[in-house]
Protein backbone atom coordinates (compact mmCIF):
# COMPACT_ATOMS: atom_id res chain seq x y z
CA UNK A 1 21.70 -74.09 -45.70
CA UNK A 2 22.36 -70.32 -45.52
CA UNK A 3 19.21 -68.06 -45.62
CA UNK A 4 15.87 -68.86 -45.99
CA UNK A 5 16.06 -72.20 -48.63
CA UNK A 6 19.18 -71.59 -50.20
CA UNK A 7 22.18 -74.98 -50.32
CA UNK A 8 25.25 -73.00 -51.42
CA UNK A 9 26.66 -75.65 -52.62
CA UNK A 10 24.13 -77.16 -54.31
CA UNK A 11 23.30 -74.00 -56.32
CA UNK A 12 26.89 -73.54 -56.88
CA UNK A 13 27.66 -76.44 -58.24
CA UNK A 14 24.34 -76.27 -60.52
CA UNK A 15 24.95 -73.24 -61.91
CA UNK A 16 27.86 -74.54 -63.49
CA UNK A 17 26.47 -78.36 -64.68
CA UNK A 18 23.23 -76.47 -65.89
CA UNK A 19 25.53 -74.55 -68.56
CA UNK A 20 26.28 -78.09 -70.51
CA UNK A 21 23.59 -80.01 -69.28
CA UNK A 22 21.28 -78.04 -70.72
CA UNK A 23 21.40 -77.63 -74.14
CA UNK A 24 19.74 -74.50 -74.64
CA UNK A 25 21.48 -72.90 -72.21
CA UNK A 26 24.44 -74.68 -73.57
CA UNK A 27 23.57 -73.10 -77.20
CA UNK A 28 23.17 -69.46 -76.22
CA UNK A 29 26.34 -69.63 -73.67
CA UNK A 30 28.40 -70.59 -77.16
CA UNK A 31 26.90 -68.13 -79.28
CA UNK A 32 27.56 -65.66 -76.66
CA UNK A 33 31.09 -66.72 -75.93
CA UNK A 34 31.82 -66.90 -80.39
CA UNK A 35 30.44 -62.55 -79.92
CA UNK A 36 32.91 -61.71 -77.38
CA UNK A 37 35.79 -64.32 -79.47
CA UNK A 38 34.89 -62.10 -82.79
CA UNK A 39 35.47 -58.82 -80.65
CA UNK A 40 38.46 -59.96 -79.19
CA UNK A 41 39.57 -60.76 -82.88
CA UNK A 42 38.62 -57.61 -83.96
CA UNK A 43 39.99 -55.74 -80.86
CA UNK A 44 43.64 -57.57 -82.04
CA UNK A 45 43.38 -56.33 -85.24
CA UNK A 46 42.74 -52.86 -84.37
CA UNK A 47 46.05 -53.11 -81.85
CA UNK A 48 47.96 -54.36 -84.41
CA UNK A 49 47.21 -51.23 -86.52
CA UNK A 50 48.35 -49.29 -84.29
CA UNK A 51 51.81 -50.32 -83.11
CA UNK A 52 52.06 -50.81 -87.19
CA UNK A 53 52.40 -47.04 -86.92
CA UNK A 54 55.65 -47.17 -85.09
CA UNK A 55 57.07 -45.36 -82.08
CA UNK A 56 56.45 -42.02 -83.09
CA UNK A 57 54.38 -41.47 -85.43
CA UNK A 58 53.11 -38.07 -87.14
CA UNK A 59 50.12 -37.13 -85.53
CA UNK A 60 48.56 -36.66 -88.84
CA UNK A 61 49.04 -40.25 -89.66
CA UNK A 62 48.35 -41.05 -85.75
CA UNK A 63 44.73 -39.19 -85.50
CA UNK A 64 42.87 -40.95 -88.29
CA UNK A 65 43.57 -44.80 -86.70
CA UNK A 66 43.23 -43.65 -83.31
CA UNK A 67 39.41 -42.31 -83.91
CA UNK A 68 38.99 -45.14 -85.74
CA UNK A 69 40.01 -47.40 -82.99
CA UNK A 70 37.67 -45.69 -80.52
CA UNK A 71 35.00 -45.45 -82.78
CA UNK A 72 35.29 -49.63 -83.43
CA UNK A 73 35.48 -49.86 -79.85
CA UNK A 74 32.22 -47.89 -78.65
CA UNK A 75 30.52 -49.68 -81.21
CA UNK A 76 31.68 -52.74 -80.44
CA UNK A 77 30.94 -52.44 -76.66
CA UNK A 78 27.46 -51.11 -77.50
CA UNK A 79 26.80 -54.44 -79.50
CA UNK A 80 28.15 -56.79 -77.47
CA UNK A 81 26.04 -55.21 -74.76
CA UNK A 82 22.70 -55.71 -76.76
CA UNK A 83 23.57 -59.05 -77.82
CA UNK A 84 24.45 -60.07 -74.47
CA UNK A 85 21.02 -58.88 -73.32
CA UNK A 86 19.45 -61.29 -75.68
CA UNK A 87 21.31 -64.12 -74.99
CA UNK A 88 20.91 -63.09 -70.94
CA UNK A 89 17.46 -63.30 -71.51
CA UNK A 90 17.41 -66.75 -74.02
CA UNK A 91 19.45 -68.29 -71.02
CA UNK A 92 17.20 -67.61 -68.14
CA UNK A 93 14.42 -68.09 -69.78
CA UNK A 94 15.54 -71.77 -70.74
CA UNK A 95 16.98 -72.27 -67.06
CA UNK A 96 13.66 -70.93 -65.38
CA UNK A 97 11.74 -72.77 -67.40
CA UNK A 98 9.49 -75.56 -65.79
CA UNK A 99 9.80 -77.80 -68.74
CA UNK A 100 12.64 -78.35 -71.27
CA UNK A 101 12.93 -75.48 -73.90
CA UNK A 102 14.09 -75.79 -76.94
CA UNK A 103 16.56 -73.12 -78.80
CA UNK A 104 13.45 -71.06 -80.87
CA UNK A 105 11.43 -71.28 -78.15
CA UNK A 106 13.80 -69.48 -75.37
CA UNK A 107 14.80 -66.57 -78.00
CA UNK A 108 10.98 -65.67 -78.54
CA UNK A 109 10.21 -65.63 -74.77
CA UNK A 110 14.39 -63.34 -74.67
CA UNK A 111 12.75 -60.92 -77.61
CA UNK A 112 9.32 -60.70 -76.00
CA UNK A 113 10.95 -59.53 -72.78
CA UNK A 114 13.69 -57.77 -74.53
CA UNK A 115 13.27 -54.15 -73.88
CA UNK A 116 12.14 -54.66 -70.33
CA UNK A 117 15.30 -56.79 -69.62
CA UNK A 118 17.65 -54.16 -71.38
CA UNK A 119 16.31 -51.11 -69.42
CA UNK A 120 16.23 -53.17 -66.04
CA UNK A 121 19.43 -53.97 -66.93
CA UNK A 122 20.68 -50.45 -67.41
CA UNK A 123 18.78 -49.16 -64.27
CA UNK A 124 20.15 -51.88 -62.10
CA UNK A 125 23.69 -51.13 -63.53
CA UNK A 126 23.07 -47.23 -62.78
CA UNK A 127 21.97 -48.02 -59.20
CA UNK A 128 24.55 -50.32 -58.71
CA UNK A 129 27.03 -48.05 -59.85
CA UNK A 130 26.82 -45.24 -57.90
CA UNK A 131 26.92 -47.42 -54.88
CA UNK A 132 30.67 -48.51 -55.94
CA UNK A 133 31.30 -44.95 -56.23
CA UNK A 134 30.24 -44.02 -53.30
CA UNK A 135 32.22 -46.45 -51.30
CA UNK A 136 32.42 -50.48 -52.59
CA UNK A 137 30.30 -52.39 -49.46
CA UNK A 138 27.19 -50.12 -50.56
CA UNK A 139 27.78 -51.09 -54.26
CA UNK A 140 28.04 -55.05 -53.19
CA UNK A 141 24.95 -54.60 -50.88
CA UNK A 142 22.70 -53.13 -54.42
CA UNK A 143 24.48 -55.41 -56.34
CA UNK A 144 22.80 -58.81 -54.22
CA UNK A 145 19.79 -56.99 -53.30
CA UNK A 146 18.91 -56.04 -56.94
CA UNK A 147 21.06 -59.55 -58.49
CA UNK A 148 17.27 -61.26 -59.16
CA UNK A 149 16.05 -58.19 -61.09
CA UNK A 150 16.22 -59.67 -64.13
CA UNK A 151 15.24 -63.61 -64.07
CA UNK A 152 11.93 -60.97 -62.29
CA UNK A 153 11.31 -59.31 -65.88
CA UNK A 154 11.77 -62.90 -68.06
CA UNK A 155 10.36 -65.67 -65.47
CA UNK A 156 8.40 -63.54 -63.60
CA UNK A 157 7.11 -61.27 -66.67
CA UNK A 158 7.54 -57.54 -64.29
CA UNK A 159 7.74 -54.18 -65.64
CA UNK A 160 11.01 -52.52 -64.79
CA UNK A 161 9.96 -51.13 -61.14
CA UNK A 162 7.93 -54.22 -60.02
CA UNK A 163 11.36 -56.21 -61.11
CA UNK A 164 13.82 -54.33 -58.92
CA UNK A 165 11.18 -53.99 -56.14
CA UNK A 166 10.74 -57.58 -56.42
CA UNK A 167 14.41 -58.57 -55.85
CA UNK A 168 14.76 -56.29 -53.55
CA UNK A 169 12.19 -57.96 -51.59
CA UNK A 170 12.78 -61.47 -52.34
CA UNK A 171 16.52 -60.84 -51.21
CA UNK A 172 15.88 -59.05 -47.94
CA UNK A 173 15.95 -62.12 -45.42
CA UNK A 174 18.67 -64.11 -47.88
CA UNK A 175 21.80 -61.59 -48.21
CA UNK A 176 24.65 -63.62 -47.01
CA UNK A 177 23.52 -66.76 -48.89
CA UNK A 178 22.97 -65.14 -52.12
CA UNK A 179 26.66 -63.17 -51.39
CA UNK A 180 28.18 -66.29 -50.37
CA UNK A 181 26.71 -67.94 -53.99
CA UNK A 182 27.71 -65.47 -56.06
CA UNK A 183 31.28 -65.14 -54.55
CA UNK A 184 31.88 -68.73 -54.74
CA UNK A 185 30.77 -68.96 -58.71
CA UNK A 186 32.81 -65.82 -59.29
CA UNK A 187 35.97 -67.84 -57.76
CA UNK A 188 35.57 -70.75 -59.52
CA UNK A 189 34.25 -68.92 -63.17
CA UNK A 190 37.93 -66.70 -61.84
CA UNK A 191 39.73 -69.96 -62.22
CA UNK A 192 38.24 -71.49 -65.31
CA UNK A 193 38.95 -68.49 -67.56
CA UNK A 194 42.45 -67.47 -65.72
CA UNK A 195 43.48 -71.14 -66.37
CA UNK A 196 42.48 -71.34 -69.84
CA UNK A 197 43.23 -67.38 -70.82
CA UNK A 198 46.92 -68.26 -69.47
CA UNK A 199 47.26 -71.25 -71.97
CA UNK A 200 45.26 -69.19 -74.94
CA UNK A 201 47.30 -66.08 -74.73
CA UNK A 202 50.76 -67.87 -74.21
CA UNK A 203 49.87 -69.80 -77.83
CA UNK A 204 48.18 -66.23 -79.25
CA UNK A 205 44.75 -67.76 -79.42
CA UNK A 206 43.25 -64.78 -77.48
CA UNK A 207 40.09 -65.14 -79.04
CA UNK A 208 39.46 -68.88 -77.81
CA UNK A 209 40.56 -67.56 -74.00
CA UNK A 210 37.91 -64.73 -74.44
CA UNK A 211 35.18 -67.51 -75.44
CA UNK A 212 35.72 -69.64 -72.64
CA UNK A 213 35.51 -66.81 -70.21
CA UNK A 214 32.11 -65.46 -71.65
CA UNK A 215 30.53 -68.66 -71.54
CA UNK A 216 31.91 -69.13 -68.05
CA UNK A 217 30.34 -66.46 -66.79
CA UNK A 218 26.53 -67.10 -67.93
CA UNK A 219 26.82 -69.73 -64.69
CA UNK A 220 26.04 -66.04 -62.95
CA UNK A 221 23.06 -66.06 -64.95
CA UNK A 222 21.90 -69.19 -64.01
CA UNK A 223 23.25 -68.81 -60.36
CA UNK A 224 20.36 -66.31 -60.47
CA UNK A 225 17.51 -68.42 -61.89
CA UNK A 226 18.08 -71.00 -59.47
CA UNK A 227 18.53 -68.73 -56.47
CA UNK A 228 14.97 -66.97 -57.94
CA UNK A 229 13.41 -70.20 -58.12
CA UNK A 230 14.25 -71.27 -54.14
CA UNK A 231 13.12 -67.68 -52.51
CA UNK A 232 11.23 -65.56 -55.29
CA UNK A 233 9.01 -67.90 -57.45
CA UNK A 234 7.34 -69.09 -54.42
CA UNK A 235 6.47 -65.79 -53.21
CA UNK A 236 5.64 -64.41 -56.70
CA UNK A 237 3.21 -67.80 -56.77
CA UNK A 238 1.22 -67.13 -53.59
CA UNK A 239 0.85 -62.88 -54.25
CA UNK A 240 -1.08 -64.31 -57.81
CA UNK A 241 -0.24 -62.86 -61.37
CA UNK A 242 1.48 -59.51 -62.09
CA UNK A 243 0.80 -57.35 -64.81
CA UNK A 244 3.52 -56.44 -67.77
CA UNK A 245 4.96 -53.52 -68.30
């Protein structure tokens, strides 16, 4: 054990099992992994466009499918984000659920928590941030002590504030352990996606390799649930209910 109730390797190992054993989770993983395999698509056919154009192209010709490239890209990035809040939210709320949940079920409690999640998520990614910019331990340190923030706003039903206050204190005695977690899922979801983006992209399947990678990474979001439920739900439990905001 490292920290106060956390098995590394137990939650480790979970957070990767709990992406096919459960289906839900195993349903909103896919659909979130076929968004980023339709970007990538479209991202390919936007590149191709361009080195259509040649070497040197007139920048008359040039201008038109360049703004057009960054214009498909913002919006692109802007939707993937939203979905990916959604699904974020449809996966922890059927991996922090006490019971099985089925599909429907998970994507009411994701749209009931929706906003909440997505400006928690934007605040969190602020904060965290600027830490990196200011120098990269501080942005690690916000990034763990703020990592439960969310599972806080779906399982825990907090307002934005009470949801970052809440990690923060849930994390405070647990650093290391959660650190430790999260580094060891991001080595092994590193491995997973290098493996199979190697293989994809050597056979120009690019799309499939960007699939497997965004479903490989939800096991962060479940990494989180199950940390939440060892140190947070406990606490949350004995202080009584919390309003929403």
């Amino acid at each position: 054990m490292v920290g106060v109730g956390l098995d590394v390797i137990d939650i480790t190992s979970r957070s990767f099992h709990t992406l096919i054993d459960n289906k839900t989770v195993l349903i909103y993983a896919a659909v979130g992994g076929i968004v980023s395999a339709l970007f990538s698509a479209a991202f390919i056919s936007q590149t191709t466009s361009l080195s259509a154009l040649g070497v040197n192209p007139p920048i008359t010709t040039l201008l038109p499918v360049l703004l057009s490239f960054l214009g498909a890209a913002a919006v692109g990035i802007l939707v993937a984000f939203l979905i990916n809040i959604f699904v974020s939210g449809s996966i922890i709320s059927a991996a922090g659920s006490v019971g099985k949940l089925d599909a429907g079920d998970a994507a009411k409690r994701s749209v009931d928590r929706y906003v909440t999640l997505l400006i928690t998520t934007v605040v969190e990614g602020i904060i965290v941030g600027i830490g990196f910019i200011l120098f990269v331990i501080p942005g690690i340190f916000l990034a763990v002590r703020l990592s439960l923030a969310p599972v806080e706003v779906v399982v825990g039903k907090r307002g934005v504030v009470d949801s970052l206050q809440g990690s923060w204190n849930a994390t405070a005695g647990n650093f290391w352990g959660i650190l430790i977690i999260l580094a060891l899922v991001f080595i092994v979801a590193s491995i997973i996606s290098g493996l199979f983006g190697i293989v994809f992209t050597l056979i120009h399947l690019r799309p499939i390799a960007s699939f497997i990678s965004t479903f490989v990474s939800y096991s962060f979001t479940v990494a989180w649930v199950l940390m939440y439920q060892k140190i947070a739900a406990p606490a949350a439990s004995r202080a009584g209910p919390r309003k929403k905001r």
